[in-house]
Protein backbone atom coordinates (compact mmCIF):
# COMPACT_ATOMS: atom_id res chain seq x y z
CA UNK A 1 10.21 -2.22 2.02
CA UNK A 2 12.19 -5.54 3.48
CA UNK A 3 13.02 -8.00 1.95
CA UNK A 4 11.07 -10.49 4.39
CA UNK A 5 11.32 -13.97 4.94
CA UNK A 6 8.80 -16.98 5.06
CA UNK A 7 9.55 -20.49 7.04
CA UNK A 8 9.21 -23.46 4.47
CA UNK A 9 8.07 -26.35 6.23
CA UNK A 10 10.49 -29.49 5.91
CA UNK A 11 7.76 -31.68 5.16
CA UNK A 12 6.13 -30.00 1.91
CA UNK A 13 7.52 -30.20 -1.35
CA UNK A 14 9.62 -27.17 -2.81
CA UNK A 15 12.07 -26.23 -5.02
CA UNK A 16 12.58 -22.89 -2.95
CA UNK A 17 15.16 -22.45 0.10
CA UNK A 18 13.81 -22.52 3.86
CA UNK A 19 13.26 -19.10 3.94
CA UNK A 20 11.82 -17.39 0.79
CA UNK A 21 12.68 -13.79 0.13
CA UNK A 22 9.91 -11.24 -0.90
CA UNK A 23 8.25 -11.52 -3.58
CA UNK A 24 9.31 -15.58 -3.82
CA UNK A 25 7.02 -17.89 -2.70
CA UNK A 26 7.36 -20.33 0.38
CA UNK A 27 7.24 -23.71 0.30
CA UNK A 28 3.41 -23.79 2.52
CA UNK A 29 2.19 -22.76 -0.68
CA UNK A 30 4.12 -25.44 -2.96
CA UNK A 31 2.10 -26.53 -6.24
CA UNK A 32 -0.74 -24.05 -6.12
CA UNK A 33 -2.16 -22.50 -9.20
CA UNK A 34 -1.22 -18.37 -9.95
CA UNK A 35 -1.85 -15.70 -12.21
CA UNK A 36 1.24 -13.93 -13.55
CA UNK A 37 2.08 -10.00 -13.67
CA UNK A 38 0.78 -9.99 -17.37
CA UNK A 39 -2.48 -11.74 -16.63
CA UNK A 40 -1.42 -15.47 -17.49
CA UNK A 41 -2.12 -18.76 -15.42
CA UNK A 42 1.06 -19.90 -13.98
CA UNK A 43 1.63 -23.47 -12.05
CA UNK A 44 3.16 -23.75 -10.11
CA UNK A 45 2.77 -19.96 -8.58
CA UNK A 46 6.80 -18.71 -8.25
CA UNK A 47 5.70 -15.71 -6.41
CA UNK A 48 3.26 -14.60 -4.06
CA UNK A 49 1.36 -12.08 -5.04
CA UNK A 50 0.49 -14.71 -8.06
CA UNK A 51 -1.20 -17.04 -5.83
CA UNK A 52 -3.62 -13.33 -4.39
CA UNK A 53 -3.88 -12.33 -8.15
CA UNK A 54 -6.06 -15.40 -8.89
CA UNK A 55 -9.28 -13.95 -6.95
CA UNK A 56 -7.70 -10.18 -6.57
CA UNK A 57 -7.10 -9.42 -10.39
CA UNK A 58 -8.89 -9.97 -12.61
CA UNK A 59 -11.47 -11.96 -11.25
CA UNK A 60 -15.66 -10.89 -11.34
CA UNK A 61 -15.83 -11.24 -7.99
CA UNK A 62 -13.06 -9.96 -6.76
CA UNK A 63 -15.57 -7.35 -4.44
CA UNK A 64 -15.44 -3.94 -4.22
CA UNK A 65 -12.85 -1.27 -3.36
CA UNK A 66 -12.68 -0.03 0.07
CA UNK A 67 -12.16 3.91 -0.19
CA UNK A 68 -13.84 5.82 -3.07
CA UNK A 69 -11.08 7.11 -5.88
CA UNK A 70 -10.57 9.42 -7.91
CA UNK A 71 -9.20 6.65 -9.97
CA UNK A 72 -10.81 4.07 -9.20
CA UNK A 73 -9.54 0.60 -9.86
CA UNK A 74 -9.91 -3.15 -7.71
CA UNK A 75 -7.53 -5.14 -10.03
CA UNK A 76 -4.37 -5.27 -7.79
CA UNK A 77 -2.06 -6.69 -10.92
CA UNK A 78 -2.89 -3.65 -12.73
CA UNK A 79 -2.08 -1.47 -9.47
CA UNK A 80 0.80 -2.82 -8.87
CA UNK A 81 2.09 -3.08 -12.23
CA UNK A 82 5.75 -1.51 -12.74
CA UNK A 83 4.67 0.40 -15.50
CA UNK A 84 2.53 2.83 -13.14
CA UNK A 85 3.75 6.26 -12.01
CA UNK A 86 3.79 4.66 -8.80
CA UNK A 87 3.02 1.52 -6.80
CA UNK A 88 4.58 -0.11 -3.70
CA UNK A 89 6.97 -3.24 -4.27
CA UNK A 90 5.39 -5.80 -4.28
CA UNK A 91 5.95 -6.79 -7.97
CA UNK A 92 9.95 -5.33 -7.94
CA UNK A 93 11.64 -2.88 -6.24
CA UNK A 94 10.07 0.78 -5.90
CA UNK A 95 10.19 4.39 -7.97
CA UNK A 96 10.35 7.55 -6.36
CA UNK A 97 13.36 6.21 -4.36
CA UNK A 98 14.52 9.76 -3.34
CA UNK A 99 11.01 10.77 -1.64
CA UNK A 100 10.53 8.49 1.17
CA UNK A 101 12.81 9.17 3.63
CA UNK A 102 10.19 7.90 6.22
CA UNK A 103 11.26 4.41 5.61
CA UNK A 104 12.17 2.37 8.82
CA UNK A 105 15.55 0.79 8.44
CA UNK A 106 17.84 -1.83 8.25
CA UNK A 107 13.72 -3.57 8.10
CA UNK A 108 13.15 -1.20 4.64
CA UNK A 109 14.72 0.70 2.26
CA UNK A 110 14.13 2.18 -1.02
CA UNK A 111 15.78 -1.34 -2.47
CA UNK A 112 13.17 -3.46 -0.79
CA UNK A 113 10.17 -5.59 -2.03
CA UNK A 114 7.51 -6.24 0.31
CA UNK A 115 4.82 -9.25 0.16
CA UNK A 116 0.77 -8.89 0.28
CA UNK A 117 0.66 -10.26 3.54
CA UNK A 118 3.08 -7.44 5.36
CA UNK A 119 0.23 -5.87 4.95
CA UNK A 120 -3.08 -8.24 4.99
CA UNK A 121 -2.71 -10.58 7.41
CA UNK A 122 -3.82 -11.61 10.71
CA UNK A 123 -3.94 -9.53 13.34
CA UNK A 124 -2.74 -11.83 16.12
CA UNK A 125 0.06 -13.36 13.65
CA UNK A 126 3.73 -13.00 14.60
CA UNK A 127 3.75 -10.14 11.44
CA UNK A 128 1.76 -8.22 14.48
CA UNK A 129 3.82 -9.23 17.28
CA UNK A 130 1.75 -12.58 17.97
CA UNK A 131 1.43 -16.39 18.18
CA UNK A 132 -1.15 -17.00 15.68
CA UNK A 133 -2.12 -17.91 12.43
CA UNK A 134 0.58 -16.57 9.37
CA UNK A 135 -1.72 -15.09 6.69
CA UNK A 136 -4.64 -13.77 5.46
CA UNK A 137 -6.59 -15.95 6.93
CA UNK A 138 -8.87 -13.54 9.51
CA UNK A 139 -8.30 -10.42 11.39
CA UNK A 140 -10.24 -7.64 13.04
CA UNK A 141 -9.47 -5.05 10.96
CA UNK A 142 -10.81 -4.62 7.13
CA UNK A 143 -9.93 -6.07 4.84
CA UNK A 144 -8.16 -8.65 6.54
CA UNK A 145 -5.34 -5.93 7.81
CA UNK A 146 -2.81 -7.05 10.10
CA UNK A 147 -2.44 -3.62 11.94
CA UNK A 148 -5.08 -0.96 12.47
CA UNK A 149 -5.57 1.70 9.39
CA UNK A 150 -8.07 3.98 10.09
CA UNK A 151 -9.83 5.54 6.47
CA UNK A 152 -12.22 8.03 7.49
CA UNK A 153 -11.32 11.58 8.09
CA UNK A 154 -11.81 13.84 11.44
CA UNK A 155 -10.00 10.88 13.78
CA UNK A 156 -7.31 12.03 15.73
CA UNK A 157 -3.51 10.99 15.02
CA UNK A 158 -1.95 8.10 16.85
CA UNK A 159 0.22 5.77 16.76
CA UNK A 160 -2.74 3.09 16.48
CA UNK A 161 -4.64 5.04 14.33
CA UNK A 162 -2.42 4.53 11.09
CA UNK A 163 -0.74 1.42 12.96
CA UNK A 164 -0.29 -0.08 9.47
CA UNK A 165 1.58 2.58 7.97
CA UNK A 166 3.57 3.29 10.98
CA UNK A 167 5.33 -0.16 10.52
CA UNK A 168 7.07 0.80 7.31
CA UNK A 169 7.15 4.43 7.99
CA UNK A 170 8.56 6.38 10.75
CA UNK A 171 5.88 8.16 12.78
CA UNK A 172 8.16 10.74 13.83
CA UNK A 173 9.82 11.61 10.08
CA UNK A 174 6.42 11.67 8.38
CA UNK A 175 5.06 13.86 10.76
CA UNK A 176 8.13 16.52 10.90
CA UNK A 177 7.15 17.12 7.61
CA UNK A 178 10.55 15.63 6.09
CA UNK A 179 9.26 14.89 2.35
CA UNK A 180 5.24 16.45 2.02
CA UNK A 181 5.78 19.83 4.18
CA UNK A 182 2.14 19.51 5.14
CA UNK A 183 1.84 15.94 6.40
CA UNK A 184 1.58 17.42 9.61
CA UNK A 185 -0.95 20.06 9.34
CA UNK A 186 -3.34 17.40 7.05
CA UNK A 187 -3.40 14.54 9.16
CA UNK A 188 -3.10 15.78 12.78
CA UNK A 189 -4.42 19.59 12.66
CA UNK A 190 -7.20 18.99 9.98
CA UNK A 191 -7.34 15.27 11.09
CA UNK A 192 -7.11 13.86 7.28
CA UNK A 193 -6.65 9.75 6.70
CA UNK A 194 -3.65 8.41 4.95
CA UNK A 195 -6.38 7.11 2.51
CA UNK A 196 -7.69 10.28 2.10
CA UNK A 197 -4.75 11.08 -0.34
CA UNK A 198 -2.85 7.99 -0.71
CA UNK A 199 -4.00 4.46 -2.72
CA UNK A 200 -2.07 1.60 -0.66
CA UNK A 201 -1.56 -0.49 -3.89
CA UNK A 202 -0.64 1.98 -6.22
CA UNK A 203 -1.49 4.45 -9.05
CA UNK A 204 -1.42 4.25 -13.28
CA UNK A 205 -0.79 8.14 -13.73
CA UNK A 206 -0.09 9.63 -10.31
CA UNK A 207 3.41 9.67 -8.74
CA UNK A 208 3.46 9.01 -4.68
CA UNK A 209 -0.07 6.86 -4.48
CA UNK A 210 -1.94 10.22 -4.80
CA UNK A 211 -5.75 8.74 -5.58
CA UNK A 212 -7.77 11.58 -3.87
CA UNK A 213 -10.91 9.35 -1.54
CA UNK A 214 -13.70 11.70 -3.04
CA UNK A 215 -15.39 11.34 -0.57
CA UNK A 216 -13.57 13.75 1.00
CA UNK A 217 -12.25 15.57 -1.60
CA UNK A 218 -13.66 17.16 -4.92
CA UNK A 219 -13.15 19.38 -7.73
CA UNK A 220 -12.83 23.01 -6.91
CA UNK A 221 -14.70 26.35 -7.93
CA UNK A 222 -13.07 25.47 -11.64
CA UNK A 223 -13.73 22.17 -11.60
CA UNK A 224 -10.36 20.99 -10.84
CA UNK A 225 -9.49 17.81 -9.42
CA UNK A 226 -5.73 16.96 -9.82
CA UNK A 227 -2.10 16.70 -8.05
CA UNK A 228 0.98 17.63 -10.15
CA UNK A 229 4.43 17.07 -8.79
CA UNK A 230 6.86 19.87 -9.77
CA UNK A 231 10.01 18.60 -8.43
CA UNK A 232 11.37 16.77 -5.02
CA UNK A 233 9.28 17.57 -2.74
CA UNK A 234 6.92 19.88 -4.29
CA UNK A 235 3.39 19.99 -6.00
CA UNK A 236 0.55 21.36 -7.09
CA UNK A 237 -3.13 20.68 -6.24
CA UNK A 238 -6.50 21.58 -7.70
CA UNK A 239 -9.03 20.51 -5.75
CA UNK A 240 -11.60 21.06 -2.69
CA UNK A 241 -10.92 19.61 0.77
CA UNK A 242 -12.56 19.98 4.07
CA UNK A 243 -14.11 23.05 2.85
CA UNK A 244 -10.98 24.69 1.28
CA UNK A 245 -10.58 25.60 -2.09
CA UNK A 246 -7.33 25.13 -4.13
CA UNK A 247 -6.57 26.90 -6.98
CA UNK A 248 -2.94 25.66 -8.25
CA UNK A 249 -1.98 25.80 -4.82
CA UNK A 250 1.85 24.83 -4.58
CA UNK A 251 3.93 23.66 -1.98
């Protein structure tokens, strides 16, 4: 994920240079109150993803998740915590640096940390190619997404489908099947989301964002409901999908 930058406008106070560098924050959001990686109330908020923990942590009301897990969890500092199996960077650079050879470069590597709004932030912003507002503050596609991200299954593969995760990843090296040998067959032949096996934010126990959307996908004749990575590039799943049943099906 880049390292991406953030104009500082010369009028506002800061102690940061004019253009912060992921996961800094800029100087438009100079002074304002945070919550910390560990849970603590910072202020001023050094980093971004501070000023988003205070209503996206560990907040009440911080609403409720968007896809259905298998484990489910809404408190982003605790998904993106560096202590999970994985997570993308928003906190510090990445794990797993040797399975994602998807990654679109120079913009992101495997040394990269991203911010919150790469991801949610307005569609017509320049982030998407536009002259509006920077930031989360509206778009037409939930929640607040810059790019298009479709999460239910049976929609056909495009490039503005899974418009989101096409700007990090290469379209062409995920689908050739370059790290999961089935990426292919799952999400254009049996027409399976992103979501459908992948949590955005990240996962406690589960290397590569696997969170299964049960909606989609359940425990098998045994009762089995798990992914097990056995090396670079290979796994194991228990689990029922679109019909199929896995029994310690590898790959």
């Amino acid at each position: 994920m880049r390292q991406a930058a953030r104009w500082v406008h010369s009028s506002l106070p800061t102690t940061s240079c004019a253009n912060a560098v992921a996961p800094n924050i800029s100087g438009s959001m100079a002074g304002v109150t945070g919550v910390t990686a560990a849970g603590g109330t910072i202020k001023p908020a050094q980093k971004e993803y501070e000023v988003c923990f205070r209503c996206h942590a560990d907040s009440r009301d911080r609403g409720e998740a968007t896809v259905m897990r298998q484990f489910p969890l809404t408190n982003t500092r605790l998904q993106f915590s560096t202590g999970n199996q994985s997570y993308h960077p928003v906190e510090a650079g990445g794990k797993n640096s040797a399975s994602v050879p998807s990654l679109i470069s120079p913009a992101w590597t495997v040394n990269s940390v991203m911010y919150c709004t790469d991801c949610h932030n307005s569609d017509t912003g320049p982030g998407a190619g536009g002259s509006g507002a920077n930031g989360p503050h509206g778009s037409e596609f939930k929640p607040l997404l810059e790019r298009n991200l479709e999460m239910t299954d049976y929609q056909s593969e495009s490039p503005s489908a899974y418009a989101l995760c096409y700007k990090c990843h290469n379209r062409s090296v995920v689908l050739s099947n370059n790290s999961f040998p089935l990426h292919n067959s799952h999400v254009v032949t049996d027409k399976m989301a992103c979501t459908t096996c992948h949590d955005s934010h990240g996962v406690a126990n589960a290397p590569h964002l696997i969170n299964f959307n049960t909606l989609y996908v359940s425990p098998n004749s045994l009762g089995q409901l798990s992914y097990t990575s056995t090396g670079l590039f290979k796994g194991v799943c228990s689990l029922t999908c679109h019909g199929v049943d896995h029994k310690n099906t590898a790959y």
